[in-house]
C-alpha atoms as a PDB file:
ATOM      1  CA  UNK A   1       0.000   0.000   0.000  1.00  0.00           C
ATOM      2  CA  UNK A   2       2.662   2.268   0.985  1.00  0.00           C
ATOM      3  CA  UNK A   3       4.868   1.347  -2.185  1.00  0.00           C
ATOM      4  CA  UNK A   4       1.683   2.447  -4.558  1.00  0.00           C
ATOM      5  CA  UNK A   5       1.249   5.814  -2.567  1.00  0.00           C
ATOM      6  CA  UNK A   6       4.964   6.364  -2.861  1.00  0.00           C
ATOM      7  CA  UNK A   7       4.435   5.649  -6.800  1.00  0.00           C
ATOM      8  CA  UNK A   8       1.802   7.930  -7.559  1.00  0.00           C
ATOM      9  CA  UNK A   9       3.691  10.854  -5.792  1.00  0.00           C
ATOM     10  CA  UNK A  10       6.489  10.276  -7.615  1.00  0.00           C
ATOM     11  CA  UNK A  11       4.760  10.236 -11.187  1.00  0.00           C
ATOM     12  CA  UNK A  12       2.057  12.953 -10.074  1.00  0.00           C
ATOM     13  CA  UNK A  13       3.167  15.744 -12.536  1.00  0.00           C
ATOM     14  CA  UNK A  14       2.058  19.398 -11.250  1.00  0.00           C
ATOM     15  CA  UNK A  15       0.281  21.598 -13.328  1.00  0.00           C
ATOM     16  CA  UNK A  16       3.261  23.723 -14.336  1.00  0.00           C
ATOM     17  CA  UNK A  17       5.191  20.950 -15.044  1.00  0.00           C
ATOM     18  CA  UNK A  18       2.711  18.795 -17.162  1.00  0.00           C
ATOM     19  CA  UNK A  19       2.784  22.252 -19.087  1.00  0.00           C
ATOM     20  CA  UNK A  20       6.280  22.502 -19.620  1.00  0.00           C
ATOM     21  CA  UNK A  21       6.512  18.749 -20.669  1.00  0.00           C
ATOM     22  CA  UNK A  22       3.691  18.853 -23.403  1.00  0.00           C
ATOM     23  CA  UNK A  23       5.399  22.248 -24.554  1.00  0.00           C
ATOM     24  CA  UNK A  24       8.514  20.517 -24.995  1.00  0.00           C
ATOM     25  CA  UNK A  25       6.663  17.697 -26.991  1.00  0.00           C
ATOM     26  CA  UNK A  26       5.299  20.648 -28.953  1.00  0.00           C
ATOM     27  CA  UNK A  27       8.225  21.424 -30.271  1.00  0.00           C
ATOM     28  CA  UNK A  28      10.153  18.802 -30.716  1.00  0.00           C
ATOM     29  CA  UNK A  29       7.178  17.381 -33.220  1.00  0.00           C
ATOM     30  CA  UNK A  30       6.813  20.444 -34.660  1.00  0.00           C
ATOM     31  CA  UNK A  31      10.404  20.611 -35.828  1.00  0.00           C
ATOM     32  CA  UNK A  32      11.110  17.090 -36.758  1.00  0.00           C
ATOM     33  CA  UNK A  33       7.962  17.211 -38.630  1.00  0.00           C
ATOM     34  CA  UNK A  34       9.276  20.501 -40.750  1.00  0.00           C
ATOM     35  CA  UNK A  35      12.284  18.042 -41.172  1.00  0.00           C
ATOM     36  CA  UNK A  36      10.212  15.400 -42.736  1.00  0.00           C
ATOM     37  CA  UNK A  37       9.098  17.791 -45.420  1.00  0.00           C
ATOM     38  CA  UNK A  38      12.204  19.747 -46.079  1.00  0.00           C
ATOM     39  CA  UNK A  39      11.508  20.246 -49.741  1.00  0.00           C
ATOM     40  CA  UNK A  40       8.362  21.608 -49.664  1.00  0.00           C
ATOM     41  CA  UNK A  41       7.719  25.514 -49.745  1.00  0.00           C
ATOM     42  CA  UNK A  42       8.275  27.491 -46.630  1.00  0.00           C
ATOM     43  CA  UNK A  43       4.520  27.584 -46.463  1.00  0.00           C
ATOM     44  CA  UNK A  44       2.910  24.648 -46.749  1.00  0.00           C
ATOM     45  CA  UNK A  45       5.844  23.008 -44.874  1.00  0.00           C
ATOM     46  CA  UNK A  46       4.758  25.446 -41.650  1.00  0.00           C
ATOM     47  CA  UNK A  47       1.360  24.530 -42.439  1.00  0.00           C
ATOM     48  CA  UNK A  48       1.575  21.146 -42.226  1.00  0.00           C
ATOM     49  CA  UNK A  49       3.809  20.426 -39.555  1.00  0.00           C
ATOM     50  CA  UNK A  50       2.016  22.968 -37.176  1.00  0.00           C
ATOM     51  CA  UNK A  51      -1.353  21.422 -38.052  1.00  0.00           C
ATOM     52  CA  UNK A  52      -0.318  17.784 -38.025  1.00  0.00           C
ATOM     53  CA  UNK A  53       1.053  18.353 -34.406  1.00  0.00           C
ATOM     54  CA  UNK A  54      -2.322  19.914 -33.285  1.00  0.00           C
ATOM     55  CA  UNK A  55      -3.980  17.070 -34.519  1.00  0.00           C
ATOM     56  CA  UNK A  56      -1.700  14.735 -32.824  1.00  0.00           C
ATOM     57  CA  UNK A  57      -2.048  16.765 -29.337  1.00  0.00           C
ATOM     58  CA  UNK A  58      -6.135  16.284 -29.935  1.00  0.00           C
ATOM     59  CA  UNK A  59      -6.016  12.578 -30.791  1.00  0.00           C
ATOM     60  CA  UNK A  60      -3.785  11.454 -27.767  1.00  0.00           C
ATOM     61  CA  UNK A  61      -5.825  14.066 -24.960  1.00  0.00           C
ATOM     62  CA  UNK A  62      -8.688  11.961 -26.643  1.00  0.00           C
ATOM     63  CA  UNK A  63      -7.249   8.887 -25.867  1.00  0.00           C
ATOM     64  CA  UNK A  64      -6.095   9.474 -22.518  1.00  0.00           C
ATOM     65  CA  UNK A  65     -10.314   9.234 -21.369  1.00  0.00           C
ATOM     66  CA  UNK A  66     -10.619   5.933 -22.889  1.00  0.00           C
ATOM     67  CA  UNK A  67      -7.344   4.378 -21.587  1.00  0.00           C
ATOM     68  CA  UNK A  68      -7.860   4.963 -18.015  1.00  0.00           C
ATOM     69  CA  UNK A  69     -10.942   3.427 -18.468  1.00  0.00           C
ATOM     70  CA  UNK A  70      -8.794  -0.024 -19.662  1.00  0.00           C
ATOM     71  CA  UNK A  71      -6.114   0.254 -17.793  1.00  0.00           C
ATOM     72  CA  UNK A  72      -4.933   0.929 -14.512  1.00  0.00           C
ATOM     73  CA  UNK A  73      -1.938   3.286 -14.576  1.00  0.00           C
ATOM     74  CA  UNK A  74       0.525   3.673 -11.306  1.00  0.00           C
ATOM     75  CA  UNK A  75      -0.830   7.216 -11.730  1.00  0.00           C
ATOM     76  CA  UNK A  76      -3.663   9.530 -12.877  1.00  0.00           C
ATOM     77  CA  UNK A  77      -3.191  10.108 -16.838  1.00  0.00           C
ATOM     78  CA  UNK A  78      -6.626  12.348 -16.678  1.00  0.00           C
ATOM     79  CA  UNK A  79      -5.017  15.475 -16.104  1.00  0.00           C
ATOM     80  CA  UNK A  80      -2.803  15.560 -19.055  1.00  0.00           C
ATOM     81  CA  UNK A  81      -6.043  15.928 -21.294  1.00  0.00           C
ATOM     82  CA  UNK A  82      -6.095  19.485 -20.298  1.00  0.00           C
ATOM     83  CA  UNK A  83      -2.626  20.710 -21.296  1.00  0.00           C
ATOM     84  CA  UNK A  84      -2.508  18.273 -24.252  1.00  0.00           C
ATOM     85  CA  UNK A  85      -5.927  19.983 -26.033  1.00  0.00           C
ATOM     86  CA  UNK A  86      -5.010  23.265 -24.704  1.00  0.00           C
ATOM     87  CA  UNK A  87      -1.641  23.324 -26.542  1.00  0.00           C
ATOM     88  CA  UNK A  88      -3.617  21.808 -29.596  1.00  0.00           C
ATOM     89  CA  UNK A  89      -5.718  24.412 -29.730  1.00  0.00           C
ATOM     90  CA  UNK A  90      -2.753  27.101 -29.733  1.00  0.00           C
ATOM     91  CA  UNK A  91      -1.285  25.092 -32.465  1.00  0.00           C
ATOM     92  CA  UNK A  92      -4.745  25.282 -34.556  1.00  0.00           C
ATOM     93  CA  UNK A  93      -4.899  28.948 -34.167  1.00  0.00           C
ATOM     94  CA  UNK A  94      -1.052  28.978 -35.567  1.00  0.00           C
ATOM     95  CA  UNK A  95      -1.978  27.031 -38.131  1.00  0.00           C
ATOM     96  CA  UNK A  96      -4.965  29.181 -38.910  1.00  0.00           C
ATOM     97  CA  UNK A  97      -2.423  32.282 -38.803  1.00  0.00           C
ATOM     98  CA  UNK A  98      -0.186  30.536 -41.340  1.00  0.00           C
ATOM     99  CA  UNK A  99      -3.108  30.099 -43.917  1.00  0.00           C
ATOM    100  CA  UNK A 100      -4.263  33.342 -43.497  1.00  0.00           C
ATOM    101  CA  UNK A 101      -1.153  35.076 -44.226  1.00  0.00           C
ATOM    102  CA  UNK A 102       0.632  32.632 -46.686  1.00  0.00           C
ATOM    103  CA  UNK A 103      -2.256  30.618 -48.291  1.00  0.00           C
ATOM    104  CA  UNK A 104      -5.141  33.004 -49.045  1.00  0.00           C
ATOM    105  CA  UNK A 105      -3.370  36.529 -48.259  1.00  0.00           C
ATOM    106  CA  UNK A 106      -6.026  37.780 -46.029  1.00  0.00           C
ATOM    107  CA  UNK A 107      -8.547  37.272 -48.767  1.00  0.00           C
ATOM    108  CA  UNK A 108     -11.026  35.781 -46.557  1.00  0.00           C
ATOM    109  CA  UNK A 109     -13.277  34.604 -49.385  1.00  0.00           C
ATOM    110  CA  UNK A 110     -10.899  32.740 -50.378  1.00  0.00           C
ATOM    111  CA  UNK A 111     -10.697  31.283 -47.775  1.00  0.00           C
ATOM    112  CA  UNK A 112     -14.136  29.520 -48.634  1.00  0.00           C
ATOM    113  CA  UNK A 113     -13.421  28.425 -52.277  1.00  0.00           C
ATOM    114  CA  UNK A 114     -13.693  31.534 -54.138  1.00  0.00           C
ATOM    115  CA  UNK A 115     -11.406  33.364 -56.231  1.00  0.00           C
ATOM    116  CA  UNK A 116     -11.534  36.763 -57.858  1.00  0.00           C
ATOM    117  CA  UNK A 117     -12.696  36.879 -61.717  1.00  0.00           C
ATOM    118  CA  UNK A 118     -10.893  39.136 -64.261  1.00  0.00           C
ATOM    119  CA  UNK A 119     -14.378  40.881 -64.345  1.00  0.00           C
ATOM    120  CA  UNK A 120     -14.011  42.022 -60.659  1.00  0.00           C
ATOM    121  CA  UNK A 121     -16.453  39.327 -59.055  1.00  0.00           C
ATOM    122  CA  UNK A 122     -16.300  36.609 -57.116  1.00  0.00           C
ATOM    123  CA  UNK A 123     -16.799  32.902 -58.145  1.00  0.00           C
ATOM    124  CA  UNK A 124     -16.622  29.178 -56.205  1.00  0.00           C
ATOM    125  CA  UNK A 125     -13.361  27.457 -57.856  1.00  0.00           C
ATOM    126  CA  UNK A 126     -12.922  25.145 -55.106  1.00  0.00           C
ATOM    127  CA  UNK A 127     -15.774  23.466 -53.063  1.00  0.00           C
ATOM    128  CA  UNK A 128     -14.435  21.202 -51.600  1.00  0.00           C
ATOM    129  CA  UNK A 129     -11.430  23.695 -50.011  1.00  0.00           C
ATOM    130  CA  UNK A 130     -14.112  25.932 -48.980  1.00  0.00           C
ATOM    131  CA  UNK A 131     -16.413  23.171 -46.848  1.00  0.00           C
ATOM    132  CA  UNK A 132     -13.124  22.001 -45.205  1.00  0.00           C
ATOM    133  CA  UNK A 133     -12.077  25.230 -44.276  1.00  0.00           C
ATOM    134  CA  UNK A 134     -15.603  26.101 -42.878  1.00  0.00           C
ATOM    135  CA  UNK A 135     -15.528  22.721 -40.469  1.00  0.00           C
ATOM    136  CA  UNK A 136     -12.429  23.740 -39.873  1.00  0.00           C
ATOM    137  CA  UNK A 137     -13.110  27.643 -38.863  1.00  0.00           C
ATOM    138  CA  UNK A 138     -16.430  25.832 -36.653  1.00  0.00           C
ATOM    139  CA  UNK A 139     -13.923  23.149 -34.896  1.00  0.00           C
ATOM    140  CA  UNK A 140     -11.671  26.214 -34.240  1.00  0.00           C
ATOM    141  CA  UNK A 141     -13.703  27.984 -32.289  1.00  0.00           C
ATOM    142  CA  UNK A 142     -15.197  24.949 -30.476  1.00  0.00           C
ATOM    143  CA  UNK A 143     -11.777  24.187 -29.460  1.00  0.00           C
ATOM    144  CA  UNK A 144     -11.029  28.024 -28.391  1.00  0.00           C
ATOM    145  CA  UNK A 145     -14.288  27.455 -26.057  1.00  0.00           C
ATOM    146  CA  UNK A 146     -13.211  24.521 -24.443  1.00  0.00           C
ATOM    147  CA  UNK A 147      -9.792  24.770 -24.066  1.00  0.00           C
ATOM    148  CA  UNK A 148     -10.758  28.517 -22.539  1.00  0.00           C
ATOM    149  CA  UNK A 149     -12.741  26.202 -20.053  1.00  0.00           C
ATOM    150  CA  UNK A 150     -10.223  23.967 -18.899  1.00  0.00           C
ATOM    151  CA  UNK A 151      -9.413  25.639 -15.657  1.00  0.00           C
ATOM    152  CA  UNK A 152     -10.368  24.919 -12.005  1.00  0.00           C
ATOM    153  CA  UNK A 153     -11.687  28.384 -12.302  1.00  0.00           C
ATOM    154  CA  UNK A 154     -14.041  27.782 -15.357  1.00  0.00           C
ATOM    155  CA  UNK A 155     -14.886  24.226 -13.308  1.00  0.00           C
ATOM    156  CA  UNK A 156     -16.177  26.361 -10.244  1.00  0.00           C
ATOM    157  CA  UNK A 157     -17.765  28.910 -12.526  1.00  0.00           C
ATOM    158  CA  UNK A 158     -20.223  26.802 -14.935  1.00  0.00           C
ATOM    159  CA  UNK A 159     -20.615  24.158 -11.827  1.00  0.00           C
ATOM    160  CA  UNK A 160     -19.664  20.308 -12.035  1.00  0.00           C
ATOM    161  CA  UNK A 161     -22.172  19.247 -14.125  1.00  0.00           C
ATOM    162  CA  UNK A 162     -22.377  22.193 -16.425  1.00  0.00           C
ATOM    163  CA  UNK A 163     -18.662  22.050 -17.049  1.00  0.00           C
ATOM    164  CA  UNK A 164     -18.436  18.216 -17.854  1.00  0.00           C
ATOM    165  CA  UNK A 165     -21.713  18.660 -20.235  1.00  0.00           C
ATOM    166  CA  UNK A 166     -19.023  21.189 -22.540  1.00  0.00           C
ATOM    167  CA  UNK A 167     -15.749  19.314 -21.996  1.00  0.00           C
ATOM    168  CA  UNK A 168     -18.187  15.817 -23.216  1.00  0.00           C
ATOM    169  CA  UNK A 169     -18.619  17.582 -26.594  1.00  0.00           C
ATOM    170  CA  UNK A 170     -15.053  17.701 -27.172  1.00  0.00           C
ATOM    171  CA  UNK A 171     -16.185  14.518 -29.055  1.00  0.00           C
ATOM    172  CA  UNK A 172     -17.781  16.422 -31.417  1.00  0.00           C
ATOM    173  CA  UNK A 173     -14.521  18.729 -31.620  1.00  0.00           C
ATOM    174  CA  UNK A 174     -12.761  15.145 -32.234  1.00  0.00           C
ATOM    175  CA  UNK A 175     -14.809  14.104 -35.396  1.00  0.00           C
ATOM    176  CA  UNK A 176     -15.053  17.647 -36.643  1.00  0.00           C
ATOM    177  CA  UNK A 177     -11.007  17.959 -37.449  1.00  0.00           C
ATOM    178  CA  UNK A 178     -10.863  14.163 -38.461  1.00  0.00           C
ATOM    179  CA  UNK A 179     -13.030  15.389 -41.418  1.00  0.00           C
ATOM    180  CA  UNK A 180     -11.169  18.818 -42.122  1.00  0.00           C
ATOM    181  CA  UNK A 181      -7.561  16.963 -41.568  1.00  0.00           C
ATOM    182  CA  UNK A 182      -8.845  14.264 -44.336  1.00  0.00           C
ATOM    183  CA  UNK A 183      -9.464  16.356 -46.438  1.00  0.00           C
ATOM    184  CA  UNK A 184      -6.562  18.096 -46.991  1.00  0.00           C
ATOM    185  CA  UNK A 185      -4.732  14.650 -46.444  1.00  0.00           C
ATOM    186  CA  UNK A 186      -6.843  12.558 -49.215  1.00  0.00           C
ATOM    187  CA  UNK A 187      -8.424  14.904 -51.285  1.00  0.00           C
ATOM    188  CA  UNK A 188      -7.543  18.435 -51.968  1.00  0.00           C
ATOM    189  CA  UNK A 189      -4.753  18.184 -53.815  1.00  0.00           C
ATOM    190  CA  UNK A 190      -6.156  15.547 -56.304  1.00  0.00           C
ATOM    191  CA  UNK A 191      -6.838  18.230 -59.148  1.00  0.00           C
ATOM    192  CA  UNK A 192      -7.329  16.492 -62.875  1.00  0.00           C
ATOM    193  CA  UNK A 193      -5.632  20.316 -64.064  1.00  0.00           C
ATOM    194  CA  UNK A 194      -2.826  19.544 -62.226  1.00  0.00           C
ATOM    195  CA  UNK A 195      -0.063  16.929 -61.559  1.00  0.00           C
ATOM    196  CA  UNK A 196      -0.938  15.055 -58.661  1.00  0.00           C
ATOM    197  CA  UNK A 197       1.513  14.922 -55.924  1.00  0.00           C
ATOM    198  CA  UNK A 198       3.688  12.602 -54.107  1.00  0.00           C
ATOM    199  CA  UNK A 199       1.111  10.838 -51.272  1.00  0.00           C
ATOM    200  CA  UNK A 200       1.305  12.945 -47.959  1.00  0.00           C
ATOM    201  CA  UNK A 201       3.544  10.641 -46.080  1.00  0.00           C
ATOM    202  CA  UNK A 202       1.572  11.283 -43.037  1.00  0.00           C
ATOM    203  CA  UNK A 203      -1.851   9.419 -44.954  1.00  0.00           C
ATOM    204  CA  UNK A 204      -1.203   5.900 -43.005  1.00  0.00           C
ATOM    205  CA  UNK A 205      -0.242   7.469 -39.492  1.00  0.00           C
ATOM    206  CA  UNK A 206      -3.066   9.459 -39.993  1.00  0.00           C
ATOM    207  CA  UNK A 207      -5.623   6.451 -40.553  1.00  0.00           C
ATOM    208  CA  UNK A 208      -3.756   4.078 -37.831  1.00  0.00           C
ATOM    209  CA  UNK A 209      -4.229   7.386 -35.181  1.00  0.00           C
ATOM    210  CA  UNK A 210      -8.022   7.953 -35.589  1.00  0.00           C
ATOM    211  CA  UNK A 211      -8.739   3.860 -36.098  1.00  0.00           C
ATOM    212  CA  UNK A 212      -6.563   4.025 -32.442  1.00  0.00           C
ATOM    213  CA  UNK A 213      -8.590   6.341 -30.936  1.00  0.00           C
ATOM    214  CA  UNK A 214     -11.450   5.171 -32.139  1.00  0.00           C
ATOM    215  CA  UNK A 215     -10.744   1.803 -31.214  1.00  0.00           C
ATOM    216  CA  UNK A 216      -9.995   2.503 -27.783  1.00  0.00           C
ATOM    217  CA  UNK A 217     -13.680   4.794 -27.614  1.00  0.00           C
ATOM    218  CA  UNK A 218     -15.028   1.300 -28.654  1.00  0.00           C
ATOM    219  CA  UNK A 219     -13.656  -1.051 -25.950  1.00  0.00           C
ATOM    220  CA  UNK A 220     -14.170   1.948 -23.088  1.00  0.00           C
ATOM    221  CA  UNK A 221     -17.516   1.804 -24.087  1.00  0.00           C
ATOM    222  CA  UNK A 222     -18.061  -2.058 -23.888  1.00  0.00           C
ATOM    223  CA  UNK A 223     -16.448  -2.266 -20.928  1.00  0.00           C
ATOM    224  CA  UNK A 224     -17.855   0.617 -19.007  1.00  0.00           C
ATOM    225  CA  UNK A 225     -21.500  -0.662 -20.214  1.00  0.00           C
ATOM    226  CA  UNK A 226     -20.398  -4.546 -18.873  1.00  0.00           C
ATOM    227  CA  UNK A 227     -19.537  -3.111 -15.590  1.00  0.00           C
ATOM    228  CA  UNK A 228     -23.065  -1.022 -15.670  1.00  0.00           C
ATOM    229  CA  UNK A 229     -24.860  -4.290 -16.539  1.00  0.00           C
ATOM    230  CA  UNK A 230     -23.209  -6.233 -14.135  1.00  0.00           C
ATOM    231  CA  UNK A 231     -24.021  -3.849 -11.147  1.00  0.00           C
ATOM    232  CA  UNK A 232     -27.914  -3.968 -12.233  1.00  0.00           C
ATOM    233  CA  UNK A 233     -27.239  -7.989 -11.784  1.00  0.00           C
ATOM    234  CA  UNK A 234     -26.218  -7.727  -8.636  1.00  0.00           C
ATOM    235  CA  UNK A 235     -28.665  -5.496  -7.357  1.00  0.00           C
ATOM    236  CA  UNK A 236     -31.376  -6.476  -8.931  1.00  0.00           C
ATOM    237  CA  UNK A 237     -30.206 -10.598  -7.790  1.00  0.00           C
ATOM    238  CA  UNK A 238     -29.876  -8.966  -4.091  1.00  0.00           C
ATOM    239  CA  UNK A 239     -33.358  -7.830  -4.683  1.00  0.00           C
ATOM    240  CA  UNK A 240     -34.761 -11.406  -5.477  1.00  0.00           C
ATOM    241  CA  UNK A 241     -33.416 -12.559  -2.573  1.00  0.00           C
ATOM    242  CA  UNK A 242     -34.514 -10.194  -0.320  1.00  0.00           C
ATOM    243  CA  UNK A 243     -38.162 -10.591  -1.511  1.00  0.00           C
ATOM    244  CA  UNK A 244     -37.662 -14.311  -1.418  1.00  0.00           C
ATOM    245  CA  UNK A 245     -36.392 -13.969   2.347  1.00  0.00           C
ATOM    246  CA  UNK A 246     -39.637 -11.450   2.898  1.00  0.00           C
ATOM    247  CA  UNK A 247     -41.779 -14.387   1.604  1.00  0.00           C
ATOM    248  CA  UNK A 248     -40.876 -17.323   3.264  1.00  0.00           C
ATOM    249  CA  UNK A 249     -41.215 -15.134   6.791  1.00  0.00           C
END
């Protein structure tokens, strides 16, 4: 008993310094994922990197709920999900920041698909880069609101229950930037007017990390309904026998 106590303490992080740690991580991806993509332009290679380690911040925090549902860890892995989306989030807003300026040049219709005609007008060239970017503009700001809420203060504000209602939709958050991500993984770039590129190295990580998290959603789910059904067993075979005792008296 003593030896697990002494454990825990020994592996229970501090707030400042689960920050500094997933900061670290931060950058470290960051840069070895501008390494991976050294010949691309200065853009895109930003772009990429800073949103592919946002995404990976957002699929492990999601994980993290799930595994200490399977597995018993010497400590509590729960409180990472807070710096882990929080520094996600700060990436997404980078990465919004590098489209912004580099991709569309402020032109915020483009941003949605359209491009200027010669004739001074607007008109939708690209649908498909305009209904990502919209997902992605709505997961944006659901992330902004909830990672704004992760705070003991925020917790005390909204109350217990109100609080863990918002942070719960951080599924929704989840499957929201699994659709914009794909997009620009799979699809965007597959243009019949022009060449089509090498494949995104990152495609099969990319698959193998949502079909993880996912996965692990999955057996959290069968085993937290198991233990649910198993507990109405119990009680309701304690019941039977209690009314059998009551009518044999």
């Amino acid at each position: 008993m003593e030896k697990t106590i002494k454990t825990k303490k020994k592996f229970n992080f501090g707030w400042k310094s689960r920050h500094l740690l997933v900061l670290i991580i931060s950058v470290i991806g960051t840069y070895l994922l501008l390494e991976s993509r050294a010949q691309w332009s200065d853009m895109h290679k930003w772009n990429r990197a800073v949103g592919d380690m946002s995404f990976i911040l957002i699929a492990v925090s999601m994980a993290v709920g799930p595994l200490s549902r399977l597995i018993k860890f010497p400590f509590s892995i729960t409180k990472w999900r807070r710096e882990l989306g929080v520094y996600g989030v700060i990436l997404a807003i980078i990465h919004t920041a590098i489209i912004l300026v580099g991709w569309i040049n402020w032109d915020f219709m483009r941003l949605f698909g359209f491009e200027l005609h010669p004739e001074g007008m607007y008109v939708m060239l690209q649908h498909g880069f305009g209904l990502a970017n919209a997902i992605g503009i709505v997961a944006l700001f659901y992330g902004i609101v909830l990672a704004i809420s992760s705070n003991n203060v925020s917790q005390r504000f909204l109350s217990g229950t109100v609080w863990k209602f918002l942070q719960q939709s951080s599924y929704v958050l989840w499957m929201l930037i699994v659709v914009h991500t794909a997009y620009f993984l799979f699809l965007h770039f597959l243009d019949f007017h022009k060449a089509t590129p090498e494949p995104n190295w990152v495609q099969i990580p990319f698959l193998v990390l949502v079909s993880l998290v996912l996965l692990l959603q999955f057996l959290a789910f069968l085993k937290t309904w198991r233990v649910k059904l198993n507990s109405q067993n119990k009680t309701t075979s304690k019941n039977n026998k209690i009314e059998t005792a009551k009518s044999s008296l």
